[in-house]
C-alpha atoms as a PDB file:
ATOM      1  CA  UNK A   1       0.000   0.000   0.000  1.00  0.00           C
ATOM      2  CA  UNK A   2       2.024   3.541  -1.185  1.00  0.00           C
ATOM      3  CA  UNK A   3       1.655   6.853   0.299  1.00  0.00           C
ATOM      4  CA  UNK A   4      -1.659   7.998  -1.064  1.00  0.00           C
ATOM      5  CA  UNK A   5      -3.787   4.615  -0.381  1.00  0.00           C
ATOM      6  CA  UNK A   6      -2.782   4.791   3.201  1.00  0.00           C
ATOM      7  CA  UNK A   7      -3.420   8.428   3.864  1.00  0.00           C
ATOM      8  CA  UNK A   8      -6.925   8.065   2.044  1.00  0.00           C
ATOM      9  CA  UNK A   9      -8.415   5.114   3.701  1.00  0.00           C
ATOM     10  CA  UNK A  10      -8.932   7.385   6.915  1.00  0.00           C
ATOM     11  CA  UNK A  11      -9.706  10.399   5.283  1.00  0.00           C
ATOM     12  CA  UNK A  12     -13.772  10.861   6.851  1.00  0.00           C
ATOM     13  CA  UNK A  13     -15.582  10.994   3.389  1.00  0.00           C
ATOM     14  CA  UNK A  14     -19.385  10.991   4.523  1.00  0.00           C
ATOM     15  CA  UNK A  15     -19.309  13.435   7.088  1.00  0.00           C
ATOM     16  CA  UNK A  16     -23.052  13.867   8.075  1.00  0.00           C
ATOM     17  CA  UNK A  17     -23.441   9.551   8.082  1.00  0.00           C
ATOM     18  CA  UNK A  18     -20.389   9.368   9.717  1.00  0.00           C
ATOM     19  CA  UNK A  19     -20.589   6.416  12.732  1.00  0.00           C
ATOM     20  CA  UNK A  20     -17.592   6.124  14.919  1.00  0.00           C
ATOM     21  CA  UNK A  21     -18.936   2.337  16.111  1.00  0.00           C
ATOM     22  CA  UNK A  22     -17.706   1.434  12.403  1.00  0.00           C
ATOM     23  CA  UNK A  23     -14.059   2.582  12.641  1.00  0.00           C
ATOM     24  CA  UNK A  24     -12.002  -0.842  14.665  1.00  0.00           C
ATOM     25  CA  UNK A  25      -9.717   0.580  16.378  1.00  0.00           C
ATOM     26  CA  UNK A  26      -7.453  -2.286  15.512  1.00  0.00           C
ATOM     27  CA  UNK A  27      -7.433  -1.799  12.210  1.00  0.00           C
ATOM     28  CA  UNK A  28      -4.178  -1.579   9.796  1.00  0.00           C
ATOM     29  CA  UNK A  29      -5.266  -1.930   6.872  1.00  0.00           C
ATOM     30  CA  UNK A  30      -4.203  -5.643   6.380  1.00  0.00           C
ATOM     31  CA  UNK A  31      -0.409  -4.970   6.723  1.00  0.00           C
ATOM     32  CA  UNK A  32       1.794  -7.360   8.352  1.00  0.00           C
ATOM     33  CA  UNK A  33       4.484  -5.831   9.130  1.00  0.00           C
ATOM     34  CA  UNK A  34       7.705  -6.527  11.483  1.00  0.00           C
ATOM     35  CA  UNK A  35       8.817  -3.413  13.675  1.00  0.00           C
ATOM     36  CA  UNK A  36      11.919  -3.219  12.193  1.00  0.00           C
ATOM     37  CA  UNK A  37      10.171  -2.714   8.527  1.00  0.00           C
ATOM     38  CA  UNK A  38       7.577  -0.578  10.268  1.00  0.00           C
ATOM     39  CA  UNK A  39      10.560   1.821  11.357  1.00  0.00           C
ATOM     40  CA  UNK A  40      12.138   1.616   8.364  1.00  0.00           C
ATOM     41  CA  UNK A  41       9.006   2.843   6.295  1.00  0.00           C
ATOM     42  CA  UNK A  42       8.250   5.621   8.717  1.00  0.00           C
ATOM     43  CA  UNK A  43      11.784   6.954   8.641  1.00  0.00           C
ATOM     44  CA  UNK A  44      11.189   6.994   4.415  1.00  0.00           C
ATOM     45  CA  UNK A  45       8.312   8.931   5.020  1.00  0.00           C
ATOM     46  CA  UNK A  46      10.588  11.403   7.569  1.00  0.00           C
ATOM     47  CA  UNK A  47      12.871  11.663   4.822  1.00  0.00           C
ATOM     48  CA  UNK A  48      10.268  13.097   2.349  1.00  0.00           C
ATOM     49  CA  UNK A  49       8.999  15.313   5.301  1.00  0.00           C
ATOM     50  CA  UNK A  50      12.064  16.448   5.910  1.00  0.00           C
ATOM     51  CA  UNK A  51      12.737  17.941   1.930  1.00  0.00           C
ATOM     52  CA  UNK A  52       9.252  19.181   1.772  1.00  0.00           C
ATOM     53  CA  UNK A  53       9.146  21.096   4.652  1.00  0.00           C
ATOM     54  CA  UNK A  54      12.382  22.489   3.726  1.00  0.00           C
ATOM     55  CA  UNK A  55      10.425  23.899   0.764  1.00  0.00           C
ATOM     56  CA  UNK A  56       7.755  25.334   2.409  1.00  0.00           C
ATOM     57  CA  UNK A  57       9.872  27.437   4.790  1.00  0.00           C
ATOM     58  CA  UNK A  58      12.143  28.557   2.136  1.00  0.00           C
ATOM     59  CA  UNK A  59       8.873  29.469  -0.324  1.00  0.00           C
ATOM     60  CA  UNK A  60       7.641  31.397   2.348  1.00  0.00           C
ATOM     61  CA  UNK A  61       4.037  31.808   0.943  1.00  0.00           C
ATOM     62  CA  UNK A  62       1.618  28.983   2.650  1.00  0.00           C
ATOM     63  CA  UNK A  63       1.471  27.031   5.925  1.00  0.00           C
ATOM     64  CA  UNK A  64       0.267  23.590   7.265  1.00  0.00           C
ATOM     65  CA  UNK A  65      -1.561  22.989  10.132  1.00  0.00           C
ATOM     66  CA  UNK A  66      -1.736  19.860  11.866  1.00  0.00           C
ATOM     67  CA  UNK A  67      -4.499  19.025  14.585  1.00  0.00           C
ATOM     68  CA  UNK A  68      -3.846  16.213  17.314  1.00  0.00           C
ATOM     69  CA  UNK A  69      -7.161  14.654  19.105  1.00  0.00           C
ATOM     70  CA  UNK A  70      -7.237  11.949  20.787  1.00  0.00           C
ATOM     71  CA  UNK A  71      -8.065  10.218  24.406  1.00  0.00           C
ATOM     72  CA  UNK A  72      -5.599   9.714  27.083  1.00  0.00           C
ATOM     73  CA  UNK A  73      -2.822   7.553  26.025  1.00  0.00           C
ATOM     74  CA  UNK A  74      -4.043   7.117  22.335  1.00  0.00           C
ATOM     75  CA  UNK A  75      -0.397   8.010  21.214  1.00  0.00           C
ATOM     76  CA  UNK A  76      -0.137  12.189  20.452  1.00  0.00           C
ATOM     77  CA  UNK A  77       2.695  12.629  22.055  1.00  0.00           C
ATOM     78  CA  UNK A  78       4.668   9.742  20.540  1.00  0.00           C
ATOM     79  CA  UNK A  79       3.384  10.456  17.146  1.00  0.00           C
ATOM     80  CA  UNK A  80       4.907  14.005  17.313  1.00  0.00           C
ATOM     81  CA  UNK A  81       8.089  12.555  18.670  1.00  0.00           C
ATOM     82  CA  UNK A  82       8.127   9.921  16.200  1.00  0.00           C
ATOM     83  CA  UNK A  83       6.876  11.296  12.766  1.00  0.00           C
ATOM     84  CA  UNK A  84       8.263  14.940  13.014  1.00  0.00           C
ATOM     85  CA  UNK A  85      11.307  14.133  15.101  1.00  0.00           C
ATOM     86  CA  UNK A  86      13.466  14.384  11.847  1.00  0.00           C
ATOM     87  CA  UNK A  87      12.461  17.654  10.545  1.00  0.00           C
ATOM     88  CA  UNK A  88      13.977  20.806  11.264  1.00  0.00           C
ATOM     89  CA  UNK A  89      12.553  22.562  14.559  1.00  0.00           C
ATOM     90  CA  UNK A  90      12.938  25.962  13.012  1.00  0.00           C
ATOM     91  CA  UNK A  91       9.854  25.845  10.901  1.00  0.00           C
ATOM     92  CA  UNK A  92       7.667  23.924  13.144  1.00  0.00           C
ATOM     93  CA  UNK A  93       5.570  24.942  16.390  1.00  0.00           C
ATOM     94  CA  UNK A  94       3.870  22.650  18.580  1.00  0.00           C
ATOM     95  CA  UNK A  95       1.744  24.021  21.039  1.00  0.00           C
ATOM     96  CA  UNK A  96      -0.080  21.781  23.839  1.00  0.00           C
ATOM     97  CA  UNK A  97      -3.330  23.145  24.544  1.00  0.00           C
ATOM     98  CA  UNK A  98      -4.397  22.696  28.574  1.00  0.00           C
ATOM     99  CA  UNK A  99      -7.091  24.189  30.677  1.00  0.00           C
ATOM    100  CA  UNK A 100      -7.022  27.989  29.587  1.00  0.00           C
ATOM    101  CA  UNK A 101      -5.618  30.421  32.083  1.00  0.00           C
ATOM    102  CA  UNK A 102      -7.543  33.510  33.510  1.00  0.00           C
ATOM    103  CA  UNK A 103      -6.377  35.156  30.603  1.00  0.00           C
ATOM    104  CA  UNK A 104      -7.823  32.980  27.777  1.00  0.00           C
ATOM    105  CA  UNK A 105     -10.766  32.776  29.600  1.00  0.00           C
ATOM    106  CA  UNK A 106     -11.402  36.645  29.468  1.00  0.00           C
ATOM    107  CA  UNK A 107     -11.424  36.329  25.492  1.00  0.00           C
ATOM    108  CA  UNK A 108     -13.747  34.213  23.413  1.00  0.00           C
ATOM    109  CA  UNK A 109     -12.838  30.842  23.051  1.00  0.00           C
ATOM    110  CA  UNK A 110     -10.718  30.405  20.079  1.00  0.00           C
ATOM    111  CA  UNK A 111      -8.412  33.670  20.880  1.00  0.00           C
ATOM    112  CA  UNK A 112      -5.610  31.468  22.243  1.00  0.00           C
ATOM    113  CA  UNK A 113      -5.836  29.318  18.871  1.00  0.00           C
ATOM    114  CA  UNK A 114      -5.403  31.574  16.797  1.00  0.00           C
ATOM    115  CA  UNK A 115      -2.586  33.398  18.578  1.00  0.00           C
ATOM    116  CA  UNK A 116      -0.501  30.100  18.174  1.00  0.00           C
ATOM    117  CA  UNK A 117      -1.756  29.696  13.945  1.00  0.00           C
ATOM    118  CA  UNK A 118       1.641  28.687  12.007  1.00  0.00           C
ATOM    119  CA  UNK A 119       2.893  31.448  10.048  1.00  0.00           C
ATOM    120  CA  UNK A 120       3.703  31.734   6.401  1.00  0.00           C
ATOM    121  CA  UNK A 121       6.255  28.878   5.802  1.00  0.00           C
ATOM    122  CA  UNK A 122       5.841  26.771   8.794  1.00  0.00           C
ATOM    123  CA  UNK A 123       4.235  23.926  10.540  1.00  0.00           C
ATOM    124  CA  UNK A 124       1.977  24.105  13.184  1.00  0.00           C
ATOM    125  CA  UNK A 125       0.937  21.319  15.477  1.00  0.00           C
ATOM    126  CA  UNK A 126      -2.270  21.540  18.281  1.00  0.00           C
ATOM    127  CA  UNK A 127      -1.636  18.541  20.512  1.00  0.00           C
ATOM    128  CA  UNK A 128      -5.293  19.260  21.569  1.00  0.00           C
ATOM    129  CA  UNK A 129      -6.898  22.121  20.044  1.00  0.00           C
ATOM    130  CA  UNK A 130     -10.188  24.218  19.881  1.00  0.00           C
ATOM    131  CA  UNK A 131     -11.971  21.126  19.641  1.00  0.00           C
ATOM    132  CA  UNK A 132     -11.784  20.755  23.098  1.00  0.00           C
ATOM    133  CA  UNK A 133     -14.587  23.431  23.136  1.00  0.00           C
ATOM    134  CA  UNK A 134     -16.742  21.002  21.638  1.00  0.00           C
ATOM    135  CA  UNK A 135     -15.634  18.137  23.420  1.00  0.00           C
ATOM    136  CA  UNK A 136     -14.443  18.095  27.043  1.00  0.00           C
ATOM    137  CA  UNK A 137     -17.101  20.934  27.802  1.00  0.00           C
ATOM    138  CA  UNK A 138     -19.642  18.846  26.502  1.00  0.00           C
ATOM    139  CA  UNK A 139     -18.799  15.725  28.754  1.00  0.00           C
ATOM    140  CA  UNK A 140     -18.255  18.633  31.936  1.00  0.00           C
ATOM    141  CA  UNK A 141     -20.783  21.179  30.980  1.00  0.00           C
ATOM    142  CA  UNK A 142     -19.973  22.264  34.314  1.00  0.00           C
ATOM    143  CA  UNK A 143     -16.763  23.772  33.316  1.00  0.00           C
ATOM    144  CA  UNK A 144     -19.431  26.399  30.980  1.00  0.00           C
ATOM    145  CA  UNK A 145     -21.363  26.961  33.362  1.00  0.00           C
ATOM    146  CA  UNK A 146     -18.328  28.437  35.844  1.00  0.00           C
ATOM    147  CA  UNK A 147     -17.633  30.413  33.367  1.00  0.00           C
ATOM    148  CA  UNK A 148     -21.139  32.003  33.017  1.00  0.00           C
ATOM    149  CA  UNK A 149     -22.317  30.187  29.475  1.00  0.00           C
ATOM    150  CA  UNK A 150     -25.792  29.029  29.377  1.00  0.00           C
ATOM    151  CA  UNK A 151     -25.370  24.960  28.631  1.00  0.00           C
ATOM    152  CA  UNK A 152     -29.604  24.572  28.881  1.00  0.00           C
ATOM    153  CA  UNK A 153     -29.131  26.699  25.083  1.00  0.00           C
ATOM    154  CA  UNK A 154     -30.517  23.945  22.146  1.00  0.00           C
ATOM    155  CA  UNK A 155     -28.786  25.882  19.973  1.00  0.00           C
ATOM    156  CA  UNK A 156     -25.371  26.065  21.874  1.00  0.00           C
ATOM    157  CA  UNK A 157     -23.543  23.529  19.913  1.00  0.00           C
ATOM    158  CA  UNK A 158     -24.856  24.347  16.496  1.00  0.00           C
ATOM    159  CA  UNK A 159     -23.519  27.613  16.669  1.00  0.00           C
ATOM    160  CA  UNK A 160     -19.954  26.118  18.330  1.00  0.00           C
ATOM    161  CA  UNK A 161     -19.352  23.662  15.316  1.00  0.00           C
ATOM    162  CA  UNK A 162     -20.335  26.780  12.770  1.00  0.00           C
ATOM    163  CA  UNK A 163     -17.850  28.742  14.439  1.00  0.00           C
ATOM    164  CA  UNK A 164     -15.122  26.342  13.984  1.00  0.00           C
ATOM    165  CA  UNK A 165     -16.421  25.954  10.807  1.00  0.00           C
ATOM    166  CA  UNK A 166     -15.671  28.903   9.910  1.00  0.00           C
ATOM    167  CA  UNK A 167     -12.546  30.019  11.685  1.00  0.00           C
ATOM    168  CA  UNK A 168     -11.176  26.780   9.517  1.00  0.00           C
ATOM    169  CA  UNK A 169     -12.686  28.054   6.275  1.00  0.00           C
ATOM    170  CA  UNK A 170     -11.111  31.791   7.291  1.00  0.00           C
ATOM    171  CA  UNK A 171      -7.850  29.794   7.811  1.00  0.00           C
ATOM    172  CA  UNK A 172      -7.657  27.784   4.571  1.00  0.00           C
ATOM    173  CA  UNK A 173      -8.379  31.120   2.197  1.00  0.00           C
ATOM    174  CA  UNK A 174      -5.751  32.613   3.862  1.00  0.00           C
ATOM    175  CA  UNK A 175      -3.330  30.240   2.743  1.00  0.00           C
ATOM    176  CA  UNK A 176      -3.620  27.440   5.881  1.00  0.00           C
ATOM    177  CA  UNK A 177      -3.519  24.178   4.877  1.00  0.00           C
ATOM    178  CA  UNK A 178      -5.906  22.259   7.358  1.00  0.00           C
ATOM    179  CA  UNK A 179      -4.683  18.266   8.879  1.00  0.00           C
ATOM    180  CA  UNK A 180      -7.429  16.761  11.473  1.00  0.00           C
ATOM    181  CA  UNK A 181      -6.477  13.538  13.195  1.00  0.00           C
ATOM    182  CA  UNK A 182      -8.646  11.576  15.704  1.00  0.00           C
ATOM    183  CA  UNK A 183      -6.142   8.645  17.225  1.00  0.00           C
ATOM    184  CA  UNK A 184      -9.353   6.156  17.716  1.00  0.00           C
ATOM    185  CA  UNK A 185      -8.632   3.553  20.886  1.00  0.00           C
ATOM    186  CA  UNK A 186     -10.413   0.751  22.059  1.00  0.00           C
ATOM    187  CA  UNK A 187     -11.421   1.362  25.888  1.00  0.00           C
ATOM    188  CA  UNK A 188      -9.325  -1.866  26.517  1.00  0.00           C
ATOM    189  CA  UNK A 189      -6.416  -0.734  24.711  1.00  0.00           C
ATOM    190  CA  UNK A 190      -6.440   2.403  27.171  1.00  0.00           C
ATOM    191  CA  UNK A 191      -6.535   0.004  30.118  1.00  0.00           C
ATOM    192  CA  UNK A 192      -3.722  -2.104  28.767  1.00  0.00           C
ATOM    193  CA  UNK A 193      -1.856   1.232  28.453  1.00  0.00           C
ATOM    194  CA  UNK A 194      -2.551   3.295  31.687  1.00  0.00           C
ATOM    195  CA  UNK A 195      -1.714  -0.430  33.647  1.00  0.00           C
ATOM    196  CA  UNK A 196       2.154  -0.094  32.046  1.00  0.00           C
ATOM    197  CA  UNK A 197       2.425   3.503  33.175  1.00  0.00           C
ATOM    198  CA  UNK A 198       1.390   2.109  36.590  1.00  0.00           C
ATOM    199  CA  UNK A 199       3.392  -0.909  36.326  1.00  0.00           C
ATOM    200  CA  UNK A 200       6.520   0.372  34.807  1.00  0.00           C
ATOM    201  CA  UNK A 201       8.417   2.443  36.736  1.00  0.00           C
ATOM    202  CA  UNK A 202       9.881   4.882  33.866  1.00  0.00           C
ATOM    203  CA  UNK A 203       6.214   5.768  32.914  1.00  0.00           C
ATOM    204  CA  UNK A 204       4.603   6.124  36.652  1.00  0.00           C
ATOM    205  CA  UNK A 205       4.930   9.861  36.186  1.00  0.00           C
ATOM    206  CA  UNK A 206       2.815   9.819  32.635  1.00  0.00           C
ATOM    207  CA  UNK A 207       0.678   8.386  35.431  1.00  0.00           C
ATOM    208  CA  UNK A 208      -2.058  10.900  37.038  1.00  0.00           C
ATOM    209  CA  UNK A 209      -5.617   9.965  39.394  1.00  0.00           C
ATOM    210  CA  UNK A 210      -7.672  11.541  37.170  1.00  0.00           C
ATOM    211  CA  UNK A 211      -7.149   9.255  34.479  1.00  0.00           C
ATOM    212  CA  UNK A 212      -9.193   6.841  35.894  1.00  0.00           C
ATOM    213  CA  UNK A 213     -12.128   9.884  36.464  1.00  0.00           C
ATOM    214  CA  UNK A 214     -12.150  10.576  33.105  1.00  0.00           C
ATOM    215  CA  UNK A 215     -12.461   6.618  31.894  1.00  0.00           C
ATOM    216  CA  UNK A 216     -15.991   6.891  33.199  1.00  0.00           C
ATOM    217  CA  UNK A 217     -16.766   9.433  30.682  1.00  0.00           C
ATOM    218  CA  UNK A 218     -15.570   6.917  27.942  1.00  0.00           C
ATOM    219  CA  UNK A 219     -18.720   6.679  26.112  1.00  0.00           C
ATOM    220  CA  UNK A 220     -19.760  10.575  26.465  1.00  0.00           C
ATOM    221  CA  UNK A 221     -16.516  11.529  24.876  1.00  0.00           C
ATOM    222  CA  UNK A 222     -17.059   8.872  22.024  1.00  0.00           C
ATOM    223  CA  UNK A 223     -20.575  10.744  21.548  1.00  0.00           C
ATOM    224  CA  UNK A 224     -18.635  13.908  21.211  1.00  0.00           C
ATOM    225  CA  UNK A 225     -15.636  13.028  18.987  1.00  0.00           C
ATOM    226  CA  UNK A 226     -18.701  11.398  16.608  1.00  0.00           C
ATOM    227  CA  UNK A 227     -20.722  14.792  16.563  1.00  0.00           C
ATOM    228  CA  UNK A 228     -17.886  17.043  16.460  1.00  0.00           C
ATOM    229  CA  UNK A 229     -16.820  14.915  13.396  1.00  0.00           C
ATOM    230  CA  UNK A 230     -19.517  14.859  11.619  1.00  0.00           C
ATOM    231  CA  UNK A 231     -20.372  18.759  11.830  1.00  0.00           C
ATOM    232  CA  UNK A 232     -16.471  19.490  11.126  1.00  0.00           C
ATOM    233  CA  UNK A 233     -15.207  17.864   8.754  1.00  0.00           C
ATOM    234  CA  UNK A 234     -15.177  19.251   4.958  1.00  0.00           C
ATOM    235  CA  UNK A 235     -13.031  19.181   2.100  1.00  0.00           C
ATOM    236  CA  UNK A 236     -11.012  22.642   3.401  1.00  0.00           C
ATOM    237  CA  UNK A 237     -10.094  20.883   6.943  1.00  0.00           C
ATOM    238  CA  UNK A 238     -10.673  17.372   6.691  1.00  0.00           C
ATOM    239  CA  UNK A 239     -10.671  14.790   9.721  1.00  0.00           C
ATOM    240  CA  UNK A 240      -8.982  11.841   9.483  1.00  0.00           C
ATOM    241  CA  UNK A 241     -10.009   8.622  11.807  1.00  0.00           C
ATOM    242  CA  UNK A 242      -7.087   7.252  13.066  1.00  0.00           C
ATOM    243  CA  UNK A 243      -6.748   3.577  14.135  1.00  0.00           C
ATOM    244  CA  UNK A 244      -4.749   3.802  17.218  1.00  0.00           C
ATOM    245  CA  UNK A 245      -4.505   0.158  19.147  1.00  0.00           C
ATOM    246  CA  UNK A 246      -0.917  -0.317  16.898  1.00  0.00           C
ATOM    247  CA  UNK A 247       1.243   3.086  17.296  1.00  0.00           C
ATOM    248  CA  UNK A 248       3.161   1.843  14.354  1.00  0.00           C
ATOM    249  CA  UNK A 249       0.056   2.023  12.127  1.00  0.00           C
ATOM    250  CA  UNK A 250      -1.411   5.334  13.395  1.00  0.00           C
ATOM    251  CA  UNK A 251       1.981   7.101  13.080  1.00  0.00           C
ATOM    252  CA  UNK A 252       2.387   5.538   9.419  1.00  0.00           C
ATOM    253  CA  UNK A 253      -0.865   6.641   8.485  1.00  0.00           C
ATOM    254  CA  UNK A 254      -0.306  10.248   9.996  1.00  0.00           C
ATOM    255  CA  UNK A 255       3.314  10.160   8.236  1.00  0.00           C
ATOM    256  CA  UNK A 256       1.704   9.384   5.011  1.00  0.00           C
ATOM    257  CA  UNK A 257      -1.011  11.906   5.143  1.00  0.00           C
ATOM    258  CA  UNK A 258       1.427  15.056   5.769  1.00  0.00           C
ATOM    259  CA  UNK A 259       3.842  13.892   2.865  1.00  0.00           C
ATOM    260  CA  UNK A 260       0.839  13.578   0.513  1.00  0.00           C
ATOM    261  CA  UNK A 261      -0.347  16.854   1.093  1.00  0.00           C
ATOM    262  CA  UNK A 262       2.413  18.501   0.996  1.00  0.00           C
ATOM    263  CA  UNK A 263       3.481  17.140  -1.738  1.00  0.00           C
ATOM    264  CA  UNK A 264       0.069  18.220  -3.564  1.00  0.00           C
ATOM    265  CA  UNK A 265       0.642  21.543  -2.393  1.00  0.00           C
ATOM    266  CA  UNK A 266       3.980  21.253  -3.616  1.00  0.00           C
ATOM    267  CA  UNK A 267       6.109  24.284  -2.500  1.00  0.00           C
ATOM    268  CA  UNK A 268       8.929  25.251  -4.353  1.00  0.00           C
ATOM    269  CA  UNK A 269      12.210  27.291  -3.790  1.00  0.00           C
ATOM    270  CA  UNK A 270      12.170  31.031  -4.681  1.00  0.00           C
ATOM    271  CA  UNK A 271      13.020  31.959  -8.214  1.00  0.00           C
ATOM    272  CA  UNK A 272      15.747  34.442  -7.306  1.00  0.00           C
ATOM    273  CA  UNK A 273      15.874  36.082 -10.699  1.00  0.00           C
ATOM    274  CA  UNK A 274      18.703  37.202 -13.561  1.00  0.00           C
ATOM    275  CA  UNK A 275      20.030  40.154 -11.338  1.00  0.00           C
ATOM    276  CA  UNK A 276      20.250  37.914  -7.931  1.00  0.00           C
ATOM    277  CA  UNK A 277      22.272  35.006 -10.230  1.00  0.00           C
ATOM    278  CA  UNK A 278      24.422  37.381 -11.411  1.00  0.00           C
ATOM    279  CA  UNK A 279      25.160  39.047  -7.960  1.00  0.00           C
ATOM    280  CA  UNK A 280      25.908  35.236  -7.094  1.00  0.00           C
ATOM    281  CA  UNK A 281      28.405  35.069 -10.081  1.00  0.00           C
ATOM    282  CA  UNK A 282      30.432  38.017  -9.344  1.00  0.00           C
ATOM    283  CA  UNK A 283      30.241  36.553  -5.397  1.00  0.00           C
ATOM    284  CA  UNK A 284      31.467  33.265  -6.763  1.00  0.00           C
ATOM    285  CA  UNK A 285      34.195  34.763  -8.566  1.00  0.00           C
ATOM    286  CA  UNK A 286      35.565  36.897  -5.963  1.00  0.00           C
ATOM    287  CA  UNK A 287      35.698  34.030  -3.352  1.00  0.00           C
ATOM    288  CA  UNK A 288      37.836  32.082  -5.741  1.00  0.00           C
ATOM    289  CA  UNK A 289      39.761  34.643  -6.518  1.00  0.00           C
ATOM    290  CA  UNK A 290      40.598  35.227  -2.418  1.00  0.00           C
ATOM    291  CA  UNK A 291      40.800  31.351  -1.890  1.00  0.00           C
ATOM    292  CA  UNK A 292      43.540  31.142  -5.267  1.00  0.00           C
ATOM    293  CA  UNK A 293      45.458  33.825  -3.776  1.00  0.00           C
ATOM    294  CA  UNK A 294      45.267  32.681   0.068  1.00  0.00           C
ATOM    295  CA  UNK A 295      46.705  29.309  -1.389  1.00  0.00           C
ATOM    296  CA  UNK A 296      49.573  30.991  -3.570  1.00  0.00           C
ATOM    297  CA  UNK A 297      50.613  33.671  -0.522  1.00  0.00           C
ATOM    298  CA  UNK A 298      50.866  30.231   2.239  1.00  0.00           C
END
């Protein structure tokens, strides 16, 4: 399976029909393969990363975004480690989005978002993003209702999702290239996971209490990650349902889908022009002419 197969078989198609029950978790796409090979094709897929990013910085003209979702231990963290570890960190910004400060709280809800936005040239990366307006306030209405929002409005996520809608459209005509992924795990696969960070003593401090709180809420937050999916995902900033059970799939598959669409948008290096190739010929020519006469005069 190339490139292009892999990142398209998780691209969400069918938005409004979209059912999250039908996405396993488990899933890679039929591929057998052994770690070592699995390593081996993600580091090809750095590779290409690596030269087209290099492109887009150096074009200077358009930038990528790349949205992280996902539920405790699902794999964000690694993926960003893993796929973008071999690209340079000059042109890329990762920015973890927590429980907003006093601050962010003052402004309306996507302020902080769009303070962080990747500018022209560069990579940005939400591990967590504005969708956790639409998600973890809608399993804890509570935290709206501290803040003095109404959560009893019918029309109160309608007019969230339209929002988003359109701060994504707003982004992609301004040159922002739009990357959803939802890193889908099994409820058993989190288990299995949060039981090695308590059992292993070099991950007891990815460990925290309310972990297990939150596990309750595993079926409300599947409701949410389905509706927010289904109302925000179009062609302009797709969403792309990531099997997460096997890291080495989900980090393939999210390796894949950058390279392909960067590669569509294909970036290319400035056209510097007659004048600035001449200016490097006579540059060229004195610098050889220095060196020649360095080497004669030692």
């Amino acid at each position: 399976m190339d490139t292009a197969e892999l990142a398209e078989r998780h691209r969400v198609r069918d938005a409004k029909n979209f059912d999250l029950a039908t996405v396993d978790p488990s899933d890679t796409a039929g591929l057998d393969i052994a770690k070592g090979d699995a390593k081996d094709l993600l580091e090809t897929h750095v590779k290409d990363l690596r030269k087209w990013q290099e492109r887009l910085f150096a074009e200077g003209k358009r930038s990528l975004l790349i949205v992280l979702q996902a539920m405790d231990t699902a794999g964000k963290d690694s993926a960003i480690k893993h796929v973008l570890t071999g690209i340079n960190p000059q042109g890329v910004d990762v920015t973890g989005f927590k429980a907003p400060s006093t601050i962010e709280r003052s402004h309306d809800y996507l302020w902080r978002h769009v303070k962080a936005l990747p500018s022209r040239g560069r990579i940005g990366i939400f591990n967590r993003s504005h969708y956790e307006e639409v998600l973890v306030v809608r399993v804890h209405p509570e935290i709206l209702r501290s803040r003095g929002i109404a959560t009893d409005d019918p029309d109160l996520w309608k007019h969230r999702f339209k929002s988003i809608r359109e701060f994504e459209r707003h982004m992609s005509r301004s040159g922002t290239t739009v990357l959803k992924f939802y890193l889908h795990i099994s409820k058993e696969e989190q288990a299995r996971r949060l039981l090695a960070r308590i059992d292993e003593p070099d991950k007891n401090w990815k460990f925290a209490p309310a972990d297990m709180k939150e596990r309750a809420f595993f079926g409300d937050y599947m409701h949410a990650y389905e509706e927010l999916i289904r109302h925000t995902s179009r062609d302009y900033a797709p969403w792309f349902v990531v099997p997460a059970n096997d890291k080495w799939y989900s980090r393939l598959v999210i390796s894949a889908t950058i390279c392909e669409t960067l590669a569509h948008l294909d970036p290319r290096f400035p056209d510097l022009g007659e004048t600035t190739h001449q200016e490097f010929a006579d540059a060229r020519a004195e610098l050889v002419k220095e060196l020649e006469e360095a080497k004669k005069s030692a």
